[in-house]
C-alpha atoms as a PDB file:
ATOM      1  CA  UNK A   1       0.000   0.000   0.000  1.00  0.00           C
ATOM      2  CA  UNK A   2       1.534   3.307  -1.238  1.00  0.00           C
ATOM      3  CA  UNK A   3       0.835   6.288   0.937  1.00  0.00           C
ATOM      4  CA  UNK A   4      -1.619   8.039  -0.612  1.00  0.00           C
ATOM      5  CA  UNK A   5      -3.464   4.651  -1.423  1.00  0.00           C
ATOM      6  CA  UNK A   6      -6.830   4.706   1.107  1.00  0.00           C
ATOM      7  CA  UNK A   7      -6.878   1.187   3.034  1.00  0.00           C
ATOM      8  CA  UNK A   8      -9.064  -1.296   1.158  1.00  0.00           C
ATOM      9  CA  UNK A   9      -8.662   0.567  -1.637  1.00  0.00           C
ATOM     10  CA  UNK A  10      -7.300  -0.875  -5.291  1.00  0.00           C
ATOM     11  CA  UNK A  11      -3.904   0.746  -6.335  1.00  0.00           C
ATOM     12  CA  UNK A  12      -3.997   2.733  -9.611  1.00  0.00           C
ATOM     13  CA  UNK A  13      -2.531   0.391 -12.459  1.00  0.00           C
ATOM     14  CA  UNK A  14       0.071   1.996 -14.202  1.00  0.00           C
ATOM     15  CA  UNK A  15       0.229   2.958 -17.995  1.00  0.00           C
ATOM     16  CA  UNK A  16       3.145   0.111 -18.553  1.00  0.00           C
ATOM     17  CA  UNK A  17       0.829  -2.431 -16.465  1.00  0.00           C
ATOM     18  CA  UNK A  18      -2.271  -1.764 -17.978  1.00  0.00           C
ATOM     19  CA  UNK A  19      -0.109  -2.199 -21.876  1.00  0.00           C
ATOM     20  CA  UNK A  20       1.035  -5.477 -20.422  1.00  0.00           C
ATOM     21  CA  UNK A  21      -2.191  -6.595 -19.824  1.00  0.00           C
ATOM     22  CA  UNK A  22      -3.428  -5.346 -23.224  1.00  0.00           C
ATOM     23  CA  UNK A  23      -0.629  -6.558 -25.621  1.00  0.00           C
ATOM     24  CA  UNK A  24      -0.464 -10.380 -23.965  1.00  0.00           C
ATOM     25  CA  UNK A  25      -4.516  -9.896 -24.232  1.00  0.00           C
ATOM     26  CA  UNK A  26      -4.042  -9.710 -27.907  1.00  0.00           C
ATOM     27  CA  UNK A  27      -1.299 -11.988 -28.720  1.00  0.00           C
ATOM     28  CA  UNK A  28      -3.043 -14.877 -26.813  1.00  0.00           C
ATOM     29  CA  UNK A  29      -6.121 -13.372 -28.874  1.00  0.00           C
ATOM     30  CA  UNK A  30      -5.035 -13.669 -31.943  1.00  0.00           C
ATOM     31  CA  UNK A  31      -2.695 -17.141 -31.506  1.00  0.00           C
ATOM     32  CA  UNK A  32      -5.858 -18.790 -30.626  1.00  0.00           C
ATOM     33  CA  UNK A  33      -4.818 -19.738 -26.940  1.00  0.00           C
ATOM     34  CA  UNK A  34      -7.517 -18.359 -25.518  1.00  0.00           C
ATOM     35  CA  UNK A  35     -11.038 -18.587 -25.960  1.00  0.00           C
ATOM     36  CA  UNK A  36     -14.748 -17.514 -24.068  1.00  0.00           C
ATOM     37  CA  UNK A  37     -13.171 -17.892 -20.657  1.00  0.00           C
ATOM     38  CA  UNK A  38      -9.741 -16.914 -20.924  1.00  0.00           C
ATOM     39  CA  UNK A  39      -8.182 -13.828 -19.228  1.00  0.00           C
ATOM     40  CA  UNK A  40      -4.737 -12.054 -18.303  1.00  0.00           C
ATOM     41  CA  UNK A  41      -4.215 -10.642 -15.216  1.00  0.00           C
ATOM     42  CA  UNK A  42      -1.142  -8.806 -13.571  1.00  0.00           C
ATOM     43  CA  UNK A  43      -0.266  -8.553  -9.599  1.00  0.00           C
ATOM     44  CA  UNK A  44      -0.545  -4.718  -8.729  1.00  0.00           C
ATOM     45  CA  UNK A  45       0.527  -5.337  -4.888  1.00  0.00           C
ATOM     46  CA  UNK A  46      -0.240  -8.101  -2.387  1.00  0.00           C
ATOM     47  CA  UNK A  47      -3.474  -7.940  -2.374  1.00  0.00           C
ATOM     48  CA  UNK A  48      -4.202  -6.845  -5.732  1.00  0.00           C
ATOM     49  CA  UNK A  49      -4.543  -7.336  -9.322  1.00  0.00           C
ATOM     50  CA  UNK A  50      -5.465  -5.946 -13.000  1.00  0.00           C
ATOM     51  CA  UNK A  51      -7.906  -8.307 -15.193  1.00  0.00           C
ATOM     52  CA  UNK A  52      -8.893  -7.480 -18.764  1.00  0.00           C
ATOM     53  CA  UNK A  53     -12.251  -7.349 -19.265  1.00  0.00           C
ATOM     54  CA  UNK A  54     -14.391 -10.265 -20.619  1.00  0.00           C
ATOM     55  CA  UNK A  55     -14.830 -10.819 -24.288  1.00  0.00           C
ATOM     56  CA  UNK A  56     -12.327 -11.405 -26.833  1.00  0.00           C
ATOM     57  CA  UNK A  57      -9.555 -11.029 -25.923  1.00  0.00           C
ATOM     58  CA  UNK A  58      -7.634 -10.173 -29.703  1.00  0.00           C
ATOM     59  CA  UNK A  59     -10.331  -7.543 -29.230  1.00  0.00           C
ATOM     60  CA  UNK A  60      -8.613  -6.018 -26.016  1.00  0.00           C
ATOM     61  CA  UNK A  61      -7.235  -2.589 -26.237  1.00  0.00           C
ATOM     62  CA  UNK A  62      -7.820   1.228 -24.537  1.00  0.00           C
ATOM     63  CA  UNK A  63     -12.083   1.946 -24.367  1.00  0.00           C
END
């Protein structure tokens, strides 16, 4: 938990961790590796972490 990070509150994802999320997304995506119920995640802290949201995932990018 960073200072200004409320207890019980989610840390702010970073631009790099959120493009992580987003290119693997994709390449999984578009390889085929993935399908309805597959997802990437990354650890943000402890207690923590950044999912992409459900549907495609070659479809994943910034909305």
């Amino acid at each position: 938990m960073t200072a200004e990070q409320e207890p019980g509150q989610a840390p702010t994802p970073s631009a790099a961790q959120q493009q992580i999320v987003q290119q693997a997304a994709r390449g999984l995506g578009k390889a085929g590796l993935v399908h309805a119920y597959g997802h990437v995640s990354v650890r943000l802290d402890a207690d923590w972490f950044l999912v992409c949201a459900s549907g495609p995932l070659e479809l994943v990018g910034d909305r």
